[in-house]
C-alpha atoms as a PDB file:
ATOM      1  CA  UNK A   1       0.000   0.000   0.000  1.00  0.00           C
ATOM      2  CA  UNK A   2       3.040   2.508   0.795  1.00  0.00           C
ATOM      3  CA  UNK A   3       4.391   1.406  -2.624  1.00  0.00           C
ATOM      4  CA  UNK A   4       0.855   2.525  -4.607  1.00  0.00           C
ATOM      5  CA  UNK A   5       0.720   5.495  -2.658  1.00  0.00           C
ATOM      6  CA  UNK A   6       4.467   6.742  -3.419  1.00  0.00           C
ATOM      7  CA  UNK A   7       4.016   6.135  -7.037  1.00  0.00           C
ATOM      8  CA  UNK A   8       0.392   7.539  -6.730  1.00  0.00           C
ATOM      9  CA  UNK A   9       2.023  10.830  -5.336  1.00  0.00           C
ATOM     10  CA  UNK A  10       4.907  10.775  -7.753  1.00  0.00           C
ATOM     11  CA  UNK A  11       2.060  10.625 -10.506  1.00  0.00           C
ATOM     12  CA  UNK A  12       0.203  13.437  -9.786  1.00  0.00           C
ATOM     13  CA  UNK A  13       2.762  15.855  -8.736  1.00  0.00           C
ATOM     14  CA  UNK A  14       5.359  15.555 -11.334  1.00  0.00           C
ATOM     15  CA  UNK A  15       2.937  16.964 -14.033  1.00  0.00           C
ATOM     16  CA  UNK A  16       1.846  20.109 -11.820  1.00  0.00           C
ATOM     17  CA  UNK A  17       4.876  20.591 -10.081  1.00  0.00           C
ATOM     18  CA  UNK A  18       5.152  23.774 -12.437  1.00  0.00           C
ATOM     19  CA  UNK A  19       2.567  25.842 -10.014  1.00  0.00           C
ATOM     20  CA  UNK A  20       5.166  25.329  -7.240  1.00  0.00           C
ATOM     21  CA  UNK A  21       4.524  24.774  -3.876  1.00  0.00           C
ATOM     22  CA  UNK A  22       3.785  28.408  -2.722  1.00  0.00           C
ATOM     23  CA  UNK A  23       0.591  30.044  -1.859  1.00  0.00           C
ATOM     24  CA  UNK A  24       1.658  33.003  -3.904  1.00  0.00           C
ATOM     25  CA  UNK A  25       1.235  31.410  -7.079  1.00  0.00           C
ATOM     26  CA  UNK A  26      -2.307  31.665  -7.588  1.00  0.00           C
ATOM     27  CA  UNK A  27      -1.716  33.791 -10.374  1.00  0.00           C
ATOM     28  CA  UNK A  28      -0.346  31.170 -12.226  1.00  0.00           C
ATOM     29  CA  UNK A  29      -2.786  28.583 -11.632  1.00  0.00           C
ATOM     30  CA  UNK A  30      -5.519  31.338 -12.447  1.00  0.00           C
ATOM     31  CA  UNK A  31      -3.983  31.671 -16.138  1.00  0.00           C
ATOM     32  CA  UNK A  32      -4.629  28.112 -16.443  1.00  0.00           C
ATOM     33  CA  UNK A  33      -8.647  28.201 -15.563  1.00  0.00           C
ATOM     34  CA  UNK A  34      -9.059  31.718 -17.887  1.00  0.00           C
ATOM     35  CA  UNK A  35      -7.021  32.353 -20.802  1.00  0.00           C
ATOM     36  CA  UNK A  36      -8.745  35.629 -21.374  1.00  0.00           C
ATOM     37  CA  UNK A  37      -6.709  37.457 -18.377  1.00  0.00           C
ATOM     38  CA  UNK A  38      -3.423  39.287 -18.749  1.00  0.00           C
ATOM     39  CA  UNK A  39      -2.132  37.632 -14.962  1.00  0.00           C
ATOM     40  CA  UNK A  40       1.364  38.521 -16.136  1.00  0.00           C
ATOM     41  CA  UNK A  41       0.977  42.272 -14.008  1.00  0.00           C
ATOM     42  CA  UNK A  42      -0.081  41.444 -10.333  1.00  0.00           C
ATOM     43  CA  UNK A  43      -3.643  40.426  -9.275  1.00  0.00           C
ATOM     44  CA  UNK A  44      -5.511  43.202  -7.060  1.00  0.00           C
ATOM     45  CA  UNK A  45      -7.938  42.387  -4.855  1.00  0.00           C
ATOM     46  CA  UNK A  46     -10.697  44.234  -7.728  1.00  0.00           C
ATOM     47  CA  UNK A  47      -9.209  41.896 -10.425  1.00  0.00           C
ATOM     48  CA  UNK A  48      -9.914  39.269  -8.054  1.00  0.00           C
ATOM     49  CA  UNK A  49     -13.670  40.706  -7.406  1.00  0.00           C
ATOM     50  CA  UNK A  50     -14.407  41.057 -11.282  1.00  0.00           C
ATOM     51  CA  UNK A  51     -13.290  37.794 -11.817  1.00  0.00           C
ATOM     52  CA  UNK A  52     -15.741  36.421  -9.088  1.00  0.00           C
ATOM     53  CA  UNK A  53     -18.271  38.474 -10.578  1.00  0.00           C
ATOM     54  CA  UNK A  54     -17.694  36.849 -14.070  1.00  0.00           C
ATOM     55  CA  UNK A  55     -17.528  33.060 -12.945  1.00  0.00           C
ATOM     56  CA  UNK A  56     -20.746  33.960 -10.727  1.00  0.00           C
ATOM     57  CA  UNK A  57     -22.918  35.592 -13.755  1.00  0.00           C
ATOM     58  CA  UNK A  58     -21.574  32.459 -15.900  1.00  0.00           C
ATOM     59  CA  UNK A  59     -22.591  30.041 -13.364  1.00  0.00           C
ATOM     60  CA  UNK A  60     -25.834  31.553 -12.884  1.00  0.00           C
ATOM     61  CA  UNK A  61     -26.680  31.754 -16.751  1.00  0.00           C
ATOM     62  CA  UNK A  62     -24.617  28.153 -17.572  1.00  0.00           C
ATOM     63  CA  UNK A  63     -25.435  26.278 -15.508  1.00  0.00           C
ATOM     64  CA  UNK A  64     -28.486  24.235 -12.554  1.00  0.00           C
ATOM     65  CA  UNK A  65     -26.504  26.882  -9.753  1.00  0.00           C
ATOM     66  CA  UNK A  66     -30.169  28.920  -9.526  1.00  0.00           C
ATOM     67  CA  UNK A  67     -32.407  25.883  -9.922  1.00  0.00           C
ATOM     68  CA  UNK A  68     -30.361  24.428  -6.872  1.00  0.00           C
ATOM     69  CA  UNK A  69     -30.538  27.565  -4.653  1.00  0.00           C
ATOM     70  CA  UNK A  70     -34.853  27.557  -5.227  1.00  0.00           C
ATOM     71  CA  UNK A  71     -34.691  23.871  -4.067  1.00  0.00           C
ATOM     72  CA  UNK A  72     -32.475  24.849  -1.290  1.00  0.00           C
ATOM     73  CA  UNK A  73     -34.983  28.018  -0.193  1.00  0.00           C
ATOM     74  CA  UNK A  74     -38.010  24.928  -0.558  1.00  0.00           C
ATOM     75  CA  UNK A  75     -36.181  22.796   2.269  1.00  0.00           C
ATOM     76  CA  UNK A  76     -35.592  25.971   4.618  1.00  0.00           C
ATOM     77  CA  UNK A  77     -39.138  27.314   4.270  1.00  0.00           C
ATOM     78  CA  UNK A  78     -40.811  27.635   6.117  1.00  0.00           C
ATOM     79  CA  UNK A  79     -38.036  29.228   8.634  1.00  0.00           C
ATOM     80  CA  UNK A  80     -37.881  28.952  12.501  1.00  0.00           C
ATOM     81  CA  UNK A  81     -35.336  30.724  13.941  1.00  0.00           C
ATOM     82  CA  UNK A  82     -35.709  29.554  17.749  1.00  0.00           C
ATOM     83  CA  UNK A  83     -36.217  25.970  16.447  1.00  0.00           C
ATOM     84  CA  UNK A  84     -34.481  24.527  12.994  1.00  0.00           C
ATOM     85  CA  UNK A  85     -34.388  21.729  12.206  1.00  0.00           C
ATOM     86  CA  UNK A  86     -31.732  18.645  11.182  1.00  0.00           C
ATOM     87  CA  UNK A  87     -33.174  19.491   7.234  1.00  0.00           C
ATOM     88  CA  UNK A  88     -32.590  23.268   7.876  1.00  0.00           C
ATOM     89  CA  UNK A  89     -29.503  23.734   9.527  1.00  0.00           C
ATOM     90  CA  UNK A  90     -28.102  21.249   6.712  1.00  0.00           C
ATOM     91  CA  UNK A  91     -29.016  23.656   3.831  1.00  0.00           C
ATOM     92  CA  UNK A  92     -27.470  26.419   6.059  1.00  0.00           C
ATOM     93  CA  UNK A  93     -24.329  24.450   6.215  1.00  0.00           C
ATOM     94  CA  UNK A  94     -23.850  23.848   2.358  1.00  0.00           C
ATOM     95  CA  UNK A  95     -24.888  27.419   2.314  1.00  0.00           C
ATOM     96  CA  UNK A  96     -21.965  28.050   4.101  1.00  0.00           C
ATOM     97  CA  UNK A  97     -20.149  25.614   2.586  1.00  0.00           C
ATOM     98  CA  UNK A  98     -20.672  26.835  -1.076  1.00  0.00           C
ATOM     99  CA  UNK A  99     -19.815  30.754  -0.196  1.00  0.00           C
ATOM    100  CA  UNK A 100     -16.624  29.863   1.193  1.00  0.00           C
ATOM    101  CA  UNK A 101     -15.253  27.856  -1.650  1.00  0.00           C
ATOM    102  CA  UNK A 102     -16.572  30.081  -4.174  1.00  0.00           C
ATOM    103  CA  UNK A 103     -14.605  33.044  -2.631  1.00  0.00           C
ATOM    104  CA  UNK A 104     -11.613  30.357  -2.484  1.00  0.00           C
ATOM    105  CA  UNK A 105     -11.786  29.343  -5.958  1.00  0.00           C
ATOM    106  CA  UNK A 106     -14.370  31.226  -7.917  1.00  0.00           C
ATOM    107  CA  UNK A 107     -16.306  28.823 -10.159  1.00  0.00           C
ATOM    108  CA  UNK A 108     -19.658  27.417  -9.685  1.00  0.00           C
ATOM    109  CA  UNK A 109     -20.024  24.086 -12.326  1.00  0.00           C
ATOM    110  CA  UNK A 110     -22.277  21.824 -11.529  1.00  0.00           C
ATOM    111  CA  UNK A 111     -19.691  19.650 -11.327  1.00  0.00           C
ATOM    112  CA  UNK A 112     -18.265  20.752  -8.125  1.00  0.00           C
ATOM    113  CA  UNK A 113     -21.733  20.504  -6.623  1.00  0.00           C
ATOM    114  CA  UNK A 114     -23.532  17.369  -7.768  1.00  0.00           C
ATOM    115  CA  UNK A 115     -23.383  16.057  -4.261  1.00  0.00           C
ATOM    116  CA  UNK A 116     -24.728  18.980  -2.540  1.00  0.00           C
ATOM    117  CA  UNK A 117     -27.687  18.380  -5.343  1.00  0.00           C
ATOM    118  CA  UNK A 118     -28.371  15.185  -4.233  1.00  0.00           C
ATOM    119  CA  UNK A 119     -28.876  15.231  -0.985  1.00  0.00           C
ATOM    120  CA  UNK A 120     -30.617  18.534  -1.308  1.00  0.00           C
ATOM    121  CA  UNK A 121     -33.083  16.449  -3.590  1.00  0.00           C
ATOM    122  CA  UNK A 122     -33.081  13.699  -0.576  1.00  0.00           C
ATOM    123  CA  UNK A 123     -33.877  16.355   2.069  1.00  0.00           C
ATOM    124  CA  UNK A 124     -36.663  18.015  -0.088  1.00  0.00           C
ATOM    125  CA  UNK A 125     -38.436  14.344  -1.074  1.00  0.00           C
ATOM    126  CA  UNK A 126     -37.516  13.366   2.955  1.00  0.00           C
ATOM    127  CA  UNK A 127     -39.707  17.000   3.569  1.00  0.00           C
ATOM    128  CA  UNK A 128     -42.786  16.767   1.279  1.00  0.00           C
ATOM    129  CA  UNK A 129     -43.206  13.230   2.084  1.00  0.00           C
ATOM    130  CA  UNK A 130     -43.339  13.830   6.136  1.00  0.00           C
ATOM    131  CA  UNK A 131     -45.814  16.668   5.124  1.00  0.00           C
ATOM    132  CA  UNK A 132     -48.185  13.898   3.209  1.00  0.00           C
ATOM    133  CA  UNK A 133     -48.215  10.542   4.945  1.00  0.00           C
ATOM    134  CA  UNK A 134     -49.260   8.015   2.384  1.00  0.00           C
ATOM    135  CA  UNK A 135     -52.390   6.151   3.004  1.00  0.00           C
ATOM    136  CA  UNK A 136     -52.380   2.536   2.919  1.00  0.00           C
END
């Protein structure tokens, strides 16, 4: 197992070891996600805050992002605040969840949140069906 994870490691960071190890390259790994970008100059903090604002109005338009969020707002509702519940503070944790790695790394494919789909699907099926018992 030590032998398959050393060669595993070797495997993957031989072909990125050209981003380096440091934090500070970020501009480098940034010219690899948008090739429209001149990230030669330094990256300010509003380069940084238009580029969020681009990935978030292509996510919006591109892709299930605002489809997700309305499902989300169907679990929470209706809201509690003295009393939420498991379903609730769930969504508020994805919530969470979702803002912080969207500041991190702005981007918001649906492929980075199929899970949080899924079980948001789960807990809204979970909440309409304890709303209408069936009837044997």
């Amino acid at each position: 197992m030590l032998a398959i994870l050393g060669v595993s490691y070797l495997l993957i960071i031989l072909p990125v070891r050209q981003f380096g190890w440091s934090l500070f390259y970020y501009g480098e790994y940034a010219r690899h996600m948008d090739f429209n970008r001149d990230f030669d100059k330094p990256l300010s903090l509003s380069d940084y805050f238009s580029y969020m604002y681009s990935k978030a109005v292509t996510g919006f338009v591109n892709s299930n992002f605002t489809f997700f969020m309305f499902l989300m707002l169907l679990v929470m509702f209706p809201v509690r605040m003295h009393r939420l519940t498991f379903d609730q503070v769930l969504v508020l944790l994805f919530s969470i969840i979702i803002l912080i790695r969207f500041i991190l790394l702005p981007d918001l494919s649906d492929r980075f949140y199929i899970s949080f789909y899924l079980v948001t699907l789960i807990l809204l099926v979970r909440k309409l069906n304890i709303s209408r018992p069936m009837k044997i």
